[in-house]
Protein backbone atom coordinates (compact mmCIF):
# COMPACT_ATOMS: atom_id res chain seq x y z
CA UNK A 1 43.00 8.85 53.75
CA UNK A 2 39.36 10.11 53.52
CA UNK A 3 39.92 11.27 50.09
CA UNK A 4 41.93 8.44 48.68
CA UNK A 5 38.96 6.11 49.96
CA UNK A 6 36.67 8.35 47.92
CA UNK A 7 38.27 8.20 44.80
CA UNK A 8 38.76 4.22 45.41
CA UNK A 9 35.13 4.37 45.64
CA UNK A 10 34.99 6.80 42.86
CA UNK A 11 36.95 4.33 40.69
CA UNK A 12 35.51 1.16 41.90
CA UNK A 13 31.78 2.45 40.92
CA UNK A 14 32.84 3.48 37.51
CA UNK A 15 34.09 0.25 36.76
CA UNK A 16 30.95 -1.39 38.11
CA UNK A 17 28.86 1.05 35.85
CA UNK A 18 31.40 -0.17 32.92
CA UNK A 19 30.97 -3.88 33.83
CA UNK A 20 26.98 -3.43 33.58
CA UNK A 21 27.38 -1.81 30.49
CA UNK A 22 29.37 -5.00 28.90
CA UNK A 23 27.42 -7.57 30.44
CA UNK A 24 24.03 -5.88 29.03
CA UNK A 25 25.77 -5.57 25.59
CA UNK A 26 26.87 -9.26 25.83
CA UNK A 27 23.00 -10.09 26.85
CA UNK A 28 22.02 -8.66 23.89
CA UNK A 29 23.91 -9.82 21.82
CA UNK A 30 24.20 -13.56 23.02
CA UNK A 31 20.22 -13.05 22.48
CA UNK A 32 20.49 -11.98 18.60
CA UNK A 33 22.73 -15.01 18.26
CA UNK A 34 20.73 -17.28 19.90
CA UNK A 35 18.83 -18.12 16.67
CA UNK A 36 16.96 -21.69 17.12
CA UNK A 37 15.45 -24.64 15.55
CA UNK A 38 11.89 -24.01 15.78
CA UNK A 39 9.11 -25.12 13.64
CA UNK A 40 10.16 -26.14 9.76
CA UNK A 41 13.51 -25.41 8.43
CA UNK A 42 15.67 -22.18 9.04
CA UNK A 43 16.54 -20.33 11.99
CA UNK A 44 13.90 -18.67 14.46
CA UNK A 45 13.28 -17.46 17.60
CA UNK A 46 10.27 -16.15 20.03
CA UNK A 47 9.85 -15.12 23.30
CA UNK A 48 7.29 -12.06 25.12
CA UNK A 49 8.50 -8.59 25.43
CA UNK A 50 6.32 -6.79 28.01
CA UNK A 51 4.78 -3.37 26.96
CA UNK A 52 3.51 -2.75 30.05
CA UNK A 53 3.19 -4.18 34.00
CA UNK A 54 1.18 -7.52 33.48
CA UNK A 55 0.53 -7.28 29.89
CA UNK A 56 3.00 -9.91 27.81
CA UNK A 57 3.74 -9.92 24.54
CA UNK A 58 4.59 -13.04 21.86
CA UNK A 59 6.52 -12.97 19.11
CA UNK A 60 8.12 -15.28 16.62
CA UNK A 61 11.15 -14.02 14.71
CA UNK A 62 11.38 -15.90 11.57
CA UNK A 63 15.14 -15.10 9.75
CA UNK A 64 15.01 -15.38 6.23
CA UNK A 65 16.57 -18.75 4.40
CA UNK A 66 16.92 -16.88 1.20
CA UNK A 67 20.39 -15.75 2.94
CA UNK A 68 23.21 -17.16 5.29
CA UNK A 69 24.01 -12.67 5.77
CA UNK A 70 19.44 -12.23 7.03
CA UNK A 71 20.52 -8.52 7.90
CA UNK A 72 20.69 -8.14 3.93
CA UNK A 73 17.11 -9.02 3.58
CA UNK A 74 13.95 -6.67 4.44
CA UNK A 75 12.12 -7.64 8.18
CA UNK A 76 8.21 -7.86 7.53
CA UNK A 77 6.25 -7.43 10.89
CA UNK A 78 2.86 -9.10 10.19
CA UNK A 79 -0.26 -8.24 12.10
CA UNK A 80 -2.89 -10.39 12.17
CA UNK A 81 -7.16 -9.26 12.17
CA UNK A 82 -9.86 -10.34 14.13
CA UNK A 83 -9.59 -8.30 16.59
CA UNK A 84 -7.98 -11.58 18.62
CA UNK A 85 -6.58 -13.80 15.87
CA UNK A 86 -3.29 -14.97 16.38
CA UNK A 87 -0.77 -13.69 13.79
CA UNK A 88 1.72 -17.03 14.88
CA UNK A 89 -1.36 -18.80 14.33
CA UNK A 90 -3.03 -17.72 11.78
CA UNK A 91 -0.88 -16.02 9.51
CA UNK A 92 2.11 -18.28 10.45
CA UNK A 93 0.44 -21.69 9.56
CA UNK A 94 -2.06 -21.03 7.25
CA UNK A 95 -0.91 -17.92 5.15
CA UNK A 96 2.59 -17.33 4.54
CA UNK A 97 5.05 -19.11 7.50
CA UNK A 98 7.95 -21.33 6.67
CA UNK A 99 5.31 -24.57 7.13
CA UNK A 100 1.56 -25.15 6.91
CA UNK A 101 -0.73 -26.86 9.33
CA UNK A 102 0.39 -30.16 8.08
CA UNK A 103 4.05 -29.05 8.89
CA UNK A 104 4.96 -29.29 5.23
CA UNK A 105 7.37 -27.19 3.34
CA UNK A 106 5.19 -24.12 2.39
CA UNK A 107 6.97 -23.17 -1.41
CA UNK A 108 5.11 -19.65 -1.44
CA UNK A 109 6.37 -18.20 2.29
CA UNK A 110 7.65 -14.69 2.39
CA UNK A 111 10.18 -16.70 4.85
CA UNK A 112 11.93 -17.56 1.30
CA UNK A 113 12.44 -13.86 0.58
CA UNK A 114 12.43 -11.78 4.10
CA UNK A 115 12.91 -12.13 7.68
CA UNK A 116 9.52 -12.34 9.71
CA UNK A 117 7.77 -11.33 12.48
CA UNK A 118 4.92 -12.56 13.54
CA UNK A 119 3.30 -10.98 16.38
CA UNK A 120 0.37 -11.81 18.68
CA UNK A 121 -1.50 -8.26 18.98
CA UNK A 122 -3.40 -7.16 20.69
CA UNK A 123 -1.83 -8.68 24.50
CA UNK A 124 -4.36 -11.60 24.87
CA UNK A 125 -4.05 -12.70 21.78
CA UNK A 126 -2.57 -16.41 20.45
CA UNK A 127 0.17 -16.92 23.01
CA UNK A 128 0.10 -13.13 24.40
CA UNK A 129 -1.67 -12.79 27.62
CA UNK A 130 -2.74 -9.99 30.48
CA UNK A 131 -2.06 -10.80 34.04
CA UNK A 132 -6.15 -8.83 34.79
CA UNK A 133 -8.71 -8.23 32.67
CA UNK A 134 -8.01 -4.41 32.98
CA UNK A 135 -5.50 -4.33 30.93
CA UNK A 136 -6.71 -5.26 27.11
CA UNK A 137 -6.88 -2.34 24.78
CA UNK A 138 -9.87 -0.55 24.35
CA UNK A 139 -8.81 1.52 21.33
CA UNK A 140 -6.73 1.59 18.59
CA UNK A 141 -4.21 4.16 19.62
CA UNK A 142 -3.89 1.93 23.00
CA UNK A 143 -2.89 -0.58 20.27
CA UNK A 144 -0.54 1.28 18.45
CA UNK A 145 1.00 2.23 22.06
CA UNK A 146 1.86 -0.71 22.69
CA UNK A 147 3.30 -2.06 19.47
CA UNK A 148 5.43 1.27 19.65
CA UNK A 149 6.38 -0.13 23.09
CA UNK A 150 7.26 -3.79 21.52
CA UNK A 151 9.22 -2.49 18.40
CA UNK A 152 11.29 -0.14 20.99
CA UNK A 153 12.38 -3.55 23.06
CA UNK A 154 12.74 -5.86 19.78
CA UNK A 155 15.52 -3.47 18.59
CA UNK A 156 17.39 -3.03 21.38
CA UNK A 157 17.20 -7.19 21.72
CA UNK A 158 18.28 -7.79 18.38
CA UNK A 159 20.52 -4.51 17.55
CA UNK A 160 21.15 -6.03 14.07
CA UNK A 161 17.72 -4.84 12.91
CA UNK A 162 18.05 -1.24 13.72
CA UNK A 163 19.81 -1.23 10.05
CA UNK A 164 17.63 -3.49 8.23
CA UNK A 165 14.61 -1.40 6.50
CA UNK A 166 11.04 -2.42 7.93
CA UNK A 167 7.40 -3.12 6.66
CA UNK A 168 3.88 -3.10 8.22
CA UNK A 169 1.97 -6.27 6.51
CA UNK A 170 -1.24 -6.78 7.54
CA UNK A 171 -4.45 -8.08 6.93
CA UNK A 172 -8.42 -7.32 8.05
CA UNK A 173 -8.68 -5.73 11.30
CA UNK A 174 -4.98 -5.91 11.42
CA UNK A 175 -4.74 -2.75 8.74
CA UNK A 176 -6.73 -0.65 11.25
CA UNK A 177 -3.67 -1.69 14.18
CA UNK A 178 -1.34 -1.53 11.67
CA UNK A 179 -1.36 2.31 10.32
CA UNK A 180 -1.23 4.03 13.50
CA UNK A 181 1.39 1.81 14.36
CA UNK A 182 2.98 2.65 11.33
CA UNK A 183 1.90 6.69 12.12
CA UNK A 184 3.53 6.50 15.71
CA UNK A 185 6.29 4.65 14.96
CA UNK A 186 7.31 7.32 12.06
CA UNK A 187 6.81 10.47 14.86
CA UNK A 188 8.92 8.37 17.08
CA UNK A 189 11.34 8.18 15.00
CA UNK A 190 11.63 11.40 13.64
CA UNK A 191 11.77 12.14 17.79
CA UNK A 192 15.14 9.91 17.75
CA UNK A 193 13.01 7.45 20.31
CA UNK A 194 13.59 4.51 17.89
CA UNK A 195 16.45 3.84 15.68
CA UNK A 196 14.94 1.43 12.69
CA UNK A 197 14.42 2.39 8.91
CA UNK A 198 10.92 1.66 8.65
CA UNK A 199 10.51 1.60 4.88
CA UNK A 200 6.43 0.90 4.58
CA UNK A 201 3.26 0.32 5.88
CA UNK A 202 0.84 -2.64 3.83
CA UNK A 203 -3.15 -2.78 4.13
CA UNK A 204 -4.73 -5.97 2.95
CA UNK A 205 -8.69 -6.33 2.93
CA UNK A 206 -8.48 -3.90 6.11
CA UNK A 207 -11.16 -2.51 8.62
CA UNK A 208 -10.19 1.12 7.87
CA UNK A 209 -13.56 2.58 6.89
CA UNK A 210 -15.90 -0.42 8.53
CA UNK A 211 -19.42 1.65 7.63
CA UNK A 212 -18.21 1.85 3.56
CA UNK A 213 -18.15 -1.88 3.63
CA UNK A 214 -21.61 -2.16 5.21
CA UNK A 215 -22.83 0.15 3.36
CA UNK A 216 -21.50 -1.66 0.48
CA UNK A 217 -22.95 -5.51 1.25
CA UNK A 218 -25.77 -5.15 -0.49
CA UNK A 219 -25.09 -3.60 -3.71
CA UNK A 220 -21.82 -5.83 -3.98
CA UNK A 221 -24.41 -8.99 -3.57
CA UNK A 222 -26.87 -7.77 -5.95
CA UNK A 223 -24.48 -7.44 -8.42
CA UNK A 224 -22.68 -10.67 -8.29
CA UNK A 225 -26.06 -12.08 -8.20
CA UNK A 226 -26.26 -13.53 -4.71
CA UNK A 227 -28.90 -12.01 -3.47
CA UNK A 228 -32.57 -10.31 -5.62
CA UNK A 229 -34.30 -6.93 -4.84
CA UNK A 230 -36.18 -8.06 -1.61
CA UNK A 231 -32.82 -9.39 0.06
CA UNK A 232 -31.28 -6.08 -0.91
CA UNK A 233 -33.92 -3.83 0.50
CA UNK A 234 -33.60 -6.10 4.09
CA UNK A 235 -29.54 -6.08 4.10
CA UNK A 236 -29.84 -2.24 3.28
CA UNK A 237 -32.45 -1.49 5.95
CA UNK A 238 -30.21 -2.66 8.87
CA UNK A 239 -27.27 -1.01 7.20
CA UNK A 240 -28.78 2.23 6.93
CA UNK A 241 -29.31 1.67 10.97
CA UNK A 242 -25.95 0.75 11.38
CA UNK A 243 -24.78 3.89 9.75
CA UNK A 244 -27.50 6.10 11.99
CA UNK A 245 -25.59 4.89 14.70
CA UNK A 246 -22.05 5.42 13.75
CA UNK A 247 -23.21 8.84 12.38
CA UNK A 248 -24.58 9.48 16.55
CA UNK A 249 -20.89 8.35 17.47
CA UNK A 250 -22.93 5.34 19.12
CA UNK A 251 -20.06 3.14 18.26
CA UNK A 252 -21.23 0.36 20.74
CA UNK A 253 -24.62 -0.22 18.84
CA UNK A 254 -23.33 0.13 15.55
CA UNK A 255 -21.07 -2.71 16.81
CA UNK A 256 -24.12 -4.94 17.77
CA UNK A 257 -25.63 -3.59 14.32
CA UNK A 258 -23.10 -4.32 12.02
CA UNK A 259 -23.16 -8.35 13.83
CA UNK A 260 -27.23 -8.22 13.06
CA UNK A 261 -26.49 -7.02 9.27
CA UNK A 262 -24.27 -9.96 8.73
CA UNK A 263 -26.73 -11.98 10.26
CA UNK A 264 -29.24 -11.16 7.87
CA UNK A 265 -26.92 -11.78 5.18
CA UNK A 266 -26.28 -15.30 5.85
CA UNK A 267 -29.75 -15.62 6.48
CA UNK A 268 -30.91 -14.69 3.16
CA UNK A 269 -28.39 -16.05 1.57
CA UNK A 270 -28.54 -19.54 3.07
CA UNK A 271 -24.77 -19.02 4.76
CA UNK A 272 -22.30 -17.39 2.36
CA UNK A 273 -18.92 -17.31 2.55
CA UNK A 274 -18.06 -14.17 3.89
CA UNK A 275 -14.42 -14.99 3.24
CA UNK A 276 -14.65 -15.47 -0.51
CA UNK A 277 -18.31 -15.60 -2.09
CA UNK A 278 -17.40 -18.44 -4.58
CA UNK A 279 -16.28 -20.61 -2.11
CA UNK A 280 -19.02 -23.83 -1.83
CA UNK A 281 -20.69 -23.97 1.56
CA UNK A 282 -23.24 -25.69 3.63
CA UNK A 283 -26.41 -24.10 2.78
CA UNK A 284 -29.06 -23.96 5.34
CA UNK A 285 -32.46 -24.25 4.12
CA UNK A 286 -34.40 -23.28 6.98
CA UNK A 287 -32.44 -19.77 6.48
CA UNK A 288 -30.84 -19.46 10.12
CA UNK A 289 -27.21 -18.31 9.79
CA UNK A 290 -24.71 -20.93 11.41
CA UNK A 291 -21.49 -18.57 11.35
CA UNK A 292 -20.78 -17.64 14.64
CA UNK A 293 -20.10 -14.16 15.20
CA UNK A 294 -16.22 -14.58 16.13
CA UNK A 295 -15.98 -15.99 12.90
CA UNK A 296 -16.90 -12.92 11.25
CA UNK A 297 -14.23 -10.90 12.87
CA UNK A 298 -11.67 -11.86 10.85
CA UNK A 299 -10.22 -15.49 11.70
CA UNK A 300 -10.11 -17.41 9.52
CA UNK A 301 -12.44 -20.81 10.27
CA UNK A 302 -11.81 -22.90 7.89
CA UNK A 303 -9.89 -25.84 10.60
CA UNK A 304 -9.92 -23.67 13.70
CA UNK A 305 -10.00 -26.65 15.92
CA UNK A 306 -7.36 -28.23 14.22
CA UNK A 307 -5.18 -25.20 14.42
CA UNK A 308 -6.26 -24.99 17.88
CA UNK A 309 -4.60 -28.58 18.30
CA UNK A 310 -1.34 -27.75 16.64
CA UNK A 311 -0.94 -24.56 18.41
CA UNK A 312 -1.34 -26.17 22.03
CA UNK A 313 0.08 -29.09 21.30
CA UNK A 314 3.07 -29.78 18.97
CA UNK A 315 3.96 -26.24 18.89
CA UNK A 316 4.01 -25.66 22.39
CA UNK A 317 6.31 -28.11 22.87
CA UNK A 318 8.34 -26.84 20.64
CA UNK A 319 8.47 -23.52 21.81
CA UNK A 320 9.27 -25.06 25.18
CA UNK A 321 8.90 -23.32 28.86
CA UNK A 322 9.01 -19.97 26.99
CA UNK A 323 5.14 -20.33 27.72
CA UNK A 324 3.95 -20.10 31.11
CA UNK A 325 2.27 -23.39 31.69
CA UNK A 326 -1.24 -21.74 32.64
CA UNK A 327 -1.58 -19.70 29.11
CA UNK A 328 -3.18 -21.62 26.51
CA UNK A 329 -3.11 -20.70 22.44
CA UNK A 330 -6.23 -18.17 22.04
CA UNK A 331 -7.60 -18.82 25.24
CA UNK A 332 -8.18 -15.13 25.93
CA UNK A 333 -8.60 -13.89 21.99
CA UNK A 334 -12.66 -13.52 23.35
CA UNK A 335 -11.99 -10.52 25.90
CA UNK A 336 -9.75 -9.14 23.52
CA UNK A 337 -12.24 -8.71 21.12
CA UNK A 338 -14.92 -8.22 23.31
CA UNK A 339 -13.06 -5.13 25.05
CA UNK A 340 -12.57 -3.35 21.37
CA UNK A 341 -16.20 -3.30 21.42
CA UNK A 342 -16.69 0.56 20.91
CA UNK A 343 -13.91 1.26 18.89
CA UNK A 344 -14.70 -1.84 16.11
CA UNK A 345 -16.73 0.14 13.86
CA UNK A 346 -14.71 3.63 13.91
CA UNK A 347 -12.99 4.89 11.16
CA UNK A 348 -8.99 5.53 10.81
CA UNK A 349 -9.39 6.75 7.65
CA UNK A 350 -7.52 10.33 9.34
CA UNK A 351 -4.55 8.33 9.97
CA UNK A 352 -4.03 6.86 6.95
CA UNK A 353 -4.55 10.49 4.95
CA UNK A 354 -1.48 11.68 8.01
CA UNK A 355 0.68 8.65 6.42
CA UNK A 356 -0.07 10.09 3.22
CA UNK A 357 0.27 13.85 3.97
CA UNK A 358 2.94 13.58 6.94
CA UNK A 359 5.31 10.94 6.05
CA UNK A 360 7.37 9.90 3.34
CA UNK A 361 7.15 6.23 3.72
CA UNK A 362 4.85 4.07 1.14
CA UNK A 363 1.67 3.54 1.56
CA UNK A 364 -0.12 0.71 -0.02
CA UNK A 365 -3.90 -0.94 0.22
CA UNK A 366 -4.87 -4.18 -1.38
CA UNK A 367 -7.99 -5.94 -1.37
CA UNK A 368 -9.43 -9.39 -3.00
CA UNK A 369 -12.27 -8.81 -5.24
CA UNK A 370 -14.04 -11.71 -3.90
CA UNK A 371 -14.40 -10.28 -0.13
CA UNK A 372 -17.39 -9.59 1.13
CA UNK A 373 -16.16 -9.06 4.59
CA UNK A 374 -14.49 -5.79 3.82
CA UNK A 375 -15.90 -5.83 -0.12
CA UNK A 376 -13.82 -3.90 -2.82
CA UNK A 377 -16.38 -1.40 -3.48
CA UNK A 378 -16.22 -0.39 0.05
CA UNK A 379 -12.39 0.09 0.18
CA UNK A 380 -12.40 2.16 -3.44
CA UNK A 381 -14.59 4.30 -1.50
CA UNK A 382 -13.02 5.35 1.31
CA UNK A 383 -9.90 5.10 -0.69
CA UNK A 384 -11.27 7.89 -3.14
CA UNK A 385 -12.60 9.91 -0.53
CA UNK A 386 -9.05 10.60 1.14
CA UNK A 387 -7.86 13.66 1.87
CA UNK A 388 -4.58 13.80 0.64
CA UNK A 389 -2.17 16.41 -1.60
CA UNK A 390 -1.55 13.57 -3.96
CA UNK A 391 -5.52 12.90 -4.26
CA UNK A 392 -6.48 14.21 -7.91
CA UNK A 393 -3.41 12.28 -9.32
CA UNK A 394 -3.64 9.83 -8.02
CA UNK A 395 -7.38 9.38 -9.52
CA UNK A 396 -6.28 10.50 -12.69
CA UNK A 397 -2.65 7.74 -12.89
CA UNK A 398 -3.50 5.19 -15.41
CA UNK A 399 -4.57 1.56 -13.85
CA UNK A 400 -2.29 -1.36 -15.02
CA UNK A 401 -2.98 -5.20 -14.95
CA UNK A 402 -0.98 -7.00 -12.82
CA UNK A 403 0.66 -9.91 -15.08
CA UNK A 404 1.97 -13.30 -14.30
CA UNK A 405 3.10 -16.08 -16.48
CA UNK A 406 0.95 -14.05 -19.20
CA UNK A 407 -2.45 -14.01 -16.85
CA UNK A 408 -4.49 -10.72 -15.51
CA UNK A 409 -3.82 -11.43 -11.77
CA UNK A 410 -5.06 -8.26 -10.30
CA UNK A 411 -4.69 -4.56 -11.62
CA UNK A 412 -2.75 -1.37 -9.79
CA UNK A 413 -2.75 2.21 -9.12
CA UNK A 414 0.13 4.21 -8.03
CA UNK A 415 1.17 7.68 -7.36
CA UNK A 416 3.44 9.09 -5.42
CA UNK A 417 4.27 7.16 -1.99
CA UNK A 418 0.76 5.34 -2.83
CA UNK A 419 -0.32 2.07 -4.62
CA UNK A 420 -3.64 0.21 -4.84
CA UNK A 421 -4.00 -3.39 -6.27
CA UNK A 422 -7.50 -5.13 -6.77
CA UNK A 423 -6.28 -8.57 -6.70
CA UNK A 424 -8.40 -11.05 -8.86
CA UNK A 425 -9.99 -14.59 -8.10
CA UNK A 426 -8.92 -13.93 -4.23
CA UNK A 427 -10.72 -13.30 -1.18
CA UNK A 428 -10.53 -12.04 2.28
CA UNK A 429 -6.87 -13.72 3.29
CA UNK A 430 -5.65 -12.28 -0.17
């Protein structure tokens, strides 16, 4: 009797393990299906994945209308700068999401061609939040830890994607997040951690090198004519002590350095844009800057408060209880920021030359020629200076203009798993 009881139990417990293993299997996949009307036309959904105790995640899955079959289309995860601006924000509303901030039809969205992803990264940023104040990232691989963390979950959510080939967009201080993401998620799935094709990794106007495009200000300003020979000699002064510091591996004060060098810049140059520096602005004649720091960092300020509005209003709704009630839209994008202090200003130029050297995936960098935040000059320069077996020629590949309806829209240069394009007439949200 003993032993028949056991094997009962025996029997009873496999089936139990069997029934788990269904009803997880049906959870996932009642949660790919579960595609909803969300903000503009097409399918969507969103929801937090948490890569770690207390720290919560947003995302907002955007399937492709180009298709009824999505899973035949590419998924683009973008990543937003700053570091703190909200990528479902941001990049959803006033870049390249299905509507703008007016909720009209946007023609140009990549929603049109690909399925989307916009993600809230670092935790505490847009909709993403931290349950304590211990647990923002301080560095970039913490970043690129936890993204590794998020993409591990989002697959196993929405199964369907583990077949559809990936890319890394991203833009500003996003690029920096973005290749070692791109780095870790390669090793881990070489490891057999992560099942996804990730296809490529893209770099637009990115923090990668931030002490070439310091170094860079003032010689890109005297040139276009925006600033004379005295204005250069000031920007270039606190430059050359912002690079004394990095060079001393005082990150910290080269972060408070780099702030004072801008300042200077909009001082003597009555408040440029450091977005795009045709763009018309309110000078100040008594020659104090009135661009707030933040600002500089990426985000895009052109009708913050607005998109403040939208976010924690009409969208909120929309996205319904998915948001605990006491987390507000960017109301913790400040600490984020603020606790990437030390690590702003270093370089990840080595982990870009490891995509390059280590993987096979492609590689590109783009960069609007009217930038100043993270200037062309300064990119081309760290860009020439990598260390990489396809280095010389890639140097020595012929540069082609980028046409469209018969115009020069931007130039490239390609080699390899590598491309660069200069894009013309564009600035810092190229």
């Amino acid at each position: 009797m003993e032993q028949k009881r056991q094997n009962v139990d025996s029997v009873f417990q496999q089936l139990l393990f069997e029934v788990e293993a269904v009803t997880k299997q049906l959870d996932v996949r009642m949660k790919e299906m579960a595609r909803r009307q969300g903000v503009g036309p097409g399918e969507q959904d969103w929801g937090y994945i948490d890569v770690r105790d207390g720290a919560h995640m947003f995302y907002w899955l955007y399937y492709t209308t180009a298709t009824t079959d999505y899973a035949t289309r590419p998924l683009v995860i973008w990543l937003q700068g700053g570091p703190g601006a909200s990528g479902t924000g941001y990049g959803n509303f006033e870049e390249l999401g299905i509507v703008d901030t007016d909720l009209n039809v946007r023609n140009s969205s990549w929603v049109h061609k690909v399925n989307v992803l916009f993600i809230d990264n670092p935790v505490g940023t847009g909709f993403s939040y931290v349950d304590s104040n211990s647990l923002y990232t301080t560095t970039n691989a913490e970043i690129a830890a936890d993204l590794l963390t998020f993409i591990k979950a989002f697959v196993e959510q929405y199964p369907t994607f583990q077949t559809v080939p990936l890319y890394i967009f991203s833009e500003s201080y996003g690029g920096k997040m973005a290749s070692e993401f791109a780095l870790e998620l390669y090793k881990a799935i070489q490891a057999g951690e992560v099942t996804v094709p990730l296809r490529g990794v893209a770099m637009g106007d990115s923090w990668i090198s931030p002490i070439d495009s310091v170094l860079t200000w003032a010689p890109f300003l005297l040139q276009t004519g925006m600033i004379d020979s005295e204005d250069y000699a000031e920007i270039d002064r606190y430059a050359q002590l912002t690079n004394d510091a990095v060079n001393a591996g005082n990150y910290g004060l080269a972060t408070s350095l780099w702030s004072i060098t801008e300042n200077v810049i909009l001082s003597v140059t009555s408040n440029i844009d450091f977005y795009n520096i045709l763009y018309k602005v309110n000078g100040n004649s008594t020659g104090q800057p009135s661009t707030s720091d933040e600002n500089l960092r990426g985000l895009n300020r052109a009708s913050d408060e607005e998109l403040n509005e939208l976010m924690n209003g009409y969208v909120r709704n929309i996205l319904g209880d998915v948001i605990p009630s006491n987390v507000s839209w960017g109301s913790q994008s400040t600490y984020v920021s603020n606790a990437l202090n030390d690590d702003f200003m270093k370089p990840v130029t080595d982990v870009v030359e490891s995509l390059l050297n280590e993987t096979d995936i492609a590689v590109v960098v783009y960069t609007g020629n009217l930038d100043l935040i993270v200037d062309t000059p300064g990119t081309l320069k760290w860009v020439e200076n990598l260390k990489w077996a396809g280095a010389q020629s890639w140097e020595e590949s012929d540069r082609s203009p980028i046409m469209v309806n018969g115009t020069i829209e931007g130039y490239y240069k390609k080699y390899d798993n590598f491309a660069f394009y200069w894009i013309t007439r564009s600035g810092h949200m190229a």
